[in-house]
Protein backbone atom coordinates (compact mmCIF):
# COMPACT_ATOMS: atom_id res chain seq x y z
CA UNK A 1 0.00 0.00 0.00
CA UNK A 2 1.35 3.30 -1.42
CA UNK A 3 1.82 5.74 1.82
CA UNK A 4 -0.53 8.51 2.72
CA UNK A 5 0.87 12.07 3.02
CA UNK A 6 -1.82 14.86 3.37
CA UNK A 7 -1.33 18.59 3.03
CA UNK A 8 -3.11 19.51 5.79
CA UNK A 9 -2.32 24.00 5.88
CA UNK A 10 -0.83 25.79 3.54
CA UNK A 11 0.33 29.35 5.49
CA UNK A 12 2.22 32.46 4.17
CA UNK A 13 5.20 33.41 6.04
CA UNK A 14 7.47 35.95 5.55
CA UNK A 15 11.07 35.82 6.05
CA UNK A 16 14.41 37.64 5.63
CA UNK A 17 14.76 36.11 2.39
CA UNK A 18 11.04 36.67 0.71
CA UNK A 19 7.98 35.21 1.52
CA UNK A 20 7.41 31.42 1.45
CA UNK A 21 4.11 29.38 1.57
CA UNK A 22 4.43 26.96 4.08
CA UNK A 23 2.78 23.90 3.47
CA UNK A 24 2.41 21.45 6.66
CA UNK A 25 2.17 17.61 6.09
CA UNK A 26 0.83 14.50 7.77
CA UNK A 27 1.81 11.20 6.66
CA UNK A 28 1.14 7.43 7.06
CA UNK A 29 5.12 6.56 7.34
CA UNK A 30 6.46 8.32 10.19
CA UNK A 31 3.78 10.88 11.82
CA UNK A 32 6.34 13.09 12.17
CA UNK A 33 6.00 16.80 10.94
CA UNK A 34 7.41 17.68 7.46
CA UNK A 35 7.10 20.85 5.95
CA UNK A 36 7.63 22.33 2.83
CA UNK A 37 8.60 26.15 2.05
CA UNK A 38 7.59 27.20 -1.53
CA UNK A 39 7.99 29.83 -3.71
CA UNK A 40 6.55 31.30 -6.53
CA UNK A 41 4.71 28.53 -8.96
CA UNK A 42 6.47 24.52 -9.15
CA UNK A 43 3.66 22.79 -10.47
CA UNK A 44 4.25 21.49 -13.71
CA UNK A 45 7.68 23.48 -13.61
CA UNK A 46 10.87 21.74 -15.12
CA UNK A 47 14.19 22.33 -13.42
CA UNK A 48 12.66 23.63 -10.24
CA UNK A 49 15.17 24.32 -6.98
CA UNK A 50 14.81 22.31 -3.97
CA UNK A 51 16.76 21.55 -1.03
CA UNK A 52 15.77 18.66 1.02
CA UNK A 53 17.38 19.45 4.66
CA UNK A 54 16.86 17.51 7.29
CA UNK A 55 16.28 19.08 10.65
CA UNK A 56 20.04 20.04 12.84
CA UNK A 57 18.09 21.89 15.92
CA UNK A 58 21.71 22.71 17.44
CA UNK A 59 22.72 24.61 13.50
CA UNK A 60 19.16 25.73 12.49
CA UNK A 61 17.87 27.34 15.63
CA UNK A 62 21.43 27.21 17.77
CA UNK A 63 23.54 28.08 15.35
CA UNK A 64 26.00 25.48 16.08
CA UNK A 65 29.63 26.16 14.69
CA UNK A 66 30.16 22.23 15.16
CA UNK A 67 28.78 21.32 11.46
CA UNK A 68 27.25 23.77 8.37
CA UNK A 69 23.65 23.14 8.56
CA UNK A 70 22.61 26.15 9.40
CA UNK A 71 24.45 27.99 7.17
CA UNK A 72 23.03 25.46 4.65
CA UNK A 73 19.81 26.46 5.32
CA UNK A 74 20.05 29.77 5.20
CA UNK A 75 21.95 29.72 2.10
CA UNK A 76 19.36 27.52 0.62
CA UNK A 77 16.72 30.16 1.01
CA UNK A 78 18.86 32.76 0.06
CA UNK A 79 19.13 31.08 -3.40
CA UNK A 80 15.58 29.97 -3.94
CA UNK A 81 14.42 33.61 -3.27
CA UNK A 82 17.07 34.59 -5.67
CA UNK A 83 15.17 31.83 -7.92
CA UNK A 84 11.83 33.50 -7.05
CA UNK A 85 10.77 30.13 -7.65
CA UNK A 86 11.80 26.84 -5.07
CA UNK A 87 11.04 24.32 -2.95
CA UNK A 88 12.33 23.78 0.70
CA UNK A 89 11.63 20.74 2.09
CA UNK A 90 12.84 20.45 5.82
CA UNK A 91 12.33 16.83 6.82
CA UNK A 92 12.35 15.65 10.64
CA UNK A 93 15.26 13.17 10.96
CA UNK A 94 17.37 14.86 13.45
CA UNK A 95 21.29 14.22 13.36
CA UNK A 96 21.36 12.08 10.29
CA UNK A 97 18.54 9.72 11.19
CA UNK A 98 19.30 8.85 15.16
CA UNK A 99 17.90 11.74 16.47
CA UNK A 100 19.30 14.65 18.68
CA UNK A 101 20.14 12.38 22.07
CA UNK A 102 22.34 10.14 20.05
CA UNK A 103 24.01 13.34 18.39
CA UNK A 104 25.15 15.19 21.47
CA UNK A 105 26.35 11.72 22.74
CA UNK A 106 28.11 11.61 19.74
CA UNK A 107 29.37 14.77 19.52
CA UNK A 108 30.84 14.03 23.19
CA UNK A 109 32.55 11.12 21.40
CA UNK A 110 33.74 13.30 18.64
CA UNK A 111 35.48 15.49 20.97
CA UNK A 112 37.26 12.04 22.66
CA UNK A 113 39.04 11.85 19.49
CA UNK A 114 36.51 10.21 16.80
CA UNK A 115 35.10 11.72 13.84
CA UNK A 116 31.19 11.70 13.29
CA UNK A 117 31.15 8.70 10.90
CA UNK A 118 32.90 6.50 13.67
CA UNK A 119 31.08 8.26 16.23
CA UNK A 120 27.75 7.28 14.89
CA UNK A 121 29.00 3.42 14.46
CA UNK A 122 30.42 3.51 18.13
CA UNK A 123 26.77 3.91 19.19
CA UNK A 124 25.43 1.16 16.85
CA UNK A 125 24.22 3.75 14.30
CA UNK A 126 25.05 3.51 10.29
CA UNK A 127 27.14 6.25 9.34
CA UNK A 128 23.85 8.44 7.42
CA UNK A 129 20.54 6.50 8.48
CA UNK A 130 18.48 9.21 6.66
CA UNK A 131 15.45 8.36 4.48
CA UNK A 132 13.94 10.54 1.62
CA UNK A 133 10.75 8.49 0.92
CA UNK A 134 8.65 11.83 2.82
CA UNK A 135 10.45 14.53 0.20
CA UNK A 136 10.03 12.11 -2.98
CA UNK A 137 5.81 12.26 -1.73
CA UNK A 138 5.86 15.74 -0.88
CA UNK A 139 7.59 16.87 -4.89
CA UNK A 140 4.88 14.85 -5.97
CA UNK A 141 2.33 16.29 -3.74
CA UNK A 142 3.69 19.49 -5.47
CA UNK A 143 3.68 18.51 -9.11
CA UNK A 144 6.95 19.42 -10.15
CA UNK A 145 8.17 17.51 -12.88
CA UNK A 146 11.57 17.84 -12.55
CA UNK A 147 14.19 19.47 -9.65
CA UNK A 148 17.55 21.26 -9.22
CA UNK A 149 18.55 19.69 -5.98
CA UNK A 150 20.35 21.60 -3.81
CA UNK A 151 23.14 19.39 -1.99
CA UNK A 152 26.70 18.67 -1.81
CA UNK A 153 25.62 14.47 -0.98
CA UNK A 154 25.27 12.37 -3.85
CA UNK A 155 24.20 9.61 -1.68
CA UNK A 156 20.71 12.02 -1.70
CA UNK A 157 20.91 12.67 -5.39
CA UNK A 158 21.41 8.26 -5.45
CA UNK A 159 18.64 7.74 -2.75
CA UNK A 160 16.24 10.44 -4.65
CA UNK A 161 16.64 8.70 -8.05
CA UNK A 162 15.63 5.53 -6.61
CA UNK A 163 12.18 6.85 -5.02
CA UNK A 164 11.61 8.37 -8.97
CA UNK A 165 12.24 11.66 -8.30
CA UNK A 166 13.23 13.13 -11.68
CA UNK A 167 16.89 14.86 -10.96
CA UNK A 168 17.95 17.34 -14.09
CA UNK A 169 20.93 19.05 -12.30
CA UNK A 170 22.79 19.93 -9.12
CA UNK A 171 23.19 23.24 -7.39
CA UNK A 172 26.33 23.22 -4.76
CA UNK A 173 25.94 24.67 -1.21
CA UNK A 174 29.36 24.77 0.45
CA UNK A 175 29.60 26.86 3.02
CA UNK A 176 33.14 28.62 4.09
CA UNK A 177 34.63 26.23 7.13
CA UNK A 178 35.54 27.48 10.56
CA UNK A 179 38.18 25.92 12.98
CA UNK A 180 35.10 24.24 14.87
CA UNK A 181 33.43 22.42 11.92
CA UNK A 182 36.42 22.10 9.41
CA UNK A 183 37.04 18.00 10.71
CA UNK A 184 33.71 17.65 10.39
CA UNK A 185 33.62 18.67 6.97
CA UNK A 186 36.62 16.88 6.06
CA UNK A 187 35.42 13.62 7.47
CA UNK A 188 32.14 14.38 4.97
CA UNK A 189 34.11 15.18 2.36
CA UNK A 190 36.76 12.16 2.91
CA UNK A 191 34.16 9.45 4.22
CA UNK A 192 31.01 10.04 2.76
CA UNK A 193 31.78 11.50 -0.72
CA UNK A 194 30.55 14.83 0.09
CA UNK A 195 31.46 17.21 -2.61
CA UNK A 196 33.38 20.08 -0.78
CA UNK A 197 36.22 21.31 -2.76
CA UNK A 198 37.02 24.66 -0.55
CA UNK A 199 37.32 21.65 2.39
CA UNK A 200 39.47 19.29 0.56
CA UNK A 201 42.04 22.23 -0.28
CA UNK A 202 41.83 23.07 3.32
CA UNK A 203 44.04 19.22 3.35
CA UNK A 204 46.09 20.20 0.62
């Protein structure tokens, strides 16, 4: 049976970078709750820009200097308003999937010597435990035919492709590193195939 995901209020809200509709979702898979932030008109719309982020409550509403995620997601509005046409999709799967008691333990970890990857294995975690199934609903929900996905992670662009979302091209969002999030970034770069050039001259 094909999940159920129901756009249950659609809201205007404006922010420092334009005014989004924000569209809030329940669904049959997780009952967690998924929103969307949309701009302009993406139904029907080829090429559209969309950044799937999943939810970092110590970057987005902290702002963390421990990883890039909020910078990600402010950047990622930044450029969709630019658009004046985009999706944001922020998705509830704190700290890659295990949720934000496992992160701070595994941020203690991280500052015991391990990066995150091994961090998140110490604990009995996989490495990215993230699932897309919610955005690939949600785009379709939206009826946009094809996406410009915001990301650095081909893993997601892999992962995506696989739940039919229709992928035409890539827009990078690498954020300048600071002393507190540059191992992080390497380890992303170096372990999980995370495009981040501006980090991978940083171990030149």
């Amino acid at each position: 049976m094909k999940p159920l995901l129901e756009d249950l209020v659609q809201t205007p809200i404006p922010t420092r970078h334009g005014e989004f509709i924000l569209h809030y979702y329940s669904n049959s898979l997780d009952r967690k709750e998924h929103i969307a932030l949309v701009k302009g008109e993406v139904a029907h719309q080829d090429n559209v820009p969309v950044r799937i982020h999943s939810e970092c409550f110590t970057g987005d509403v902290l702002g963390s200097r421990r990883c890039d995620c909020g910078e990600q997601l402010d950047m990622a509005m930044h450029l969709i308003d630019q658009a004046d046409c985009g999706v944001l999709i922020y998705l509830r799967q704190e700290g890659r999937g295990i949720g934000l008691l496992k992160k701070l333990q595994a941020y203690n970890l991280q500052d015991q010597g391990m990066d995150t990857v091994d961090a998140n294995l110490h604990l009995g975690y996989q490495a990215d435990e993230r699932e897309y199934g919610i955005a690939a609903l949600i785009l379709e929900s939206l009826q946009i035919q094809s996406i410009k996905l915001i990301t650095n992670n081909p893993e997601k662009i892999e992962g995506l492709k696989k739940l039919g979302v229709n992928i035409a091209g890539r827009i990078p969002i690498e954020v300048i590193a600071n002393t507190d999030n540059l191992g992080y970034l390497q380890t992303k770069a170096k372990k999980m195939a995370h495009w981040l050039f501006q980090t991978q001259n940083e171990q030149d």
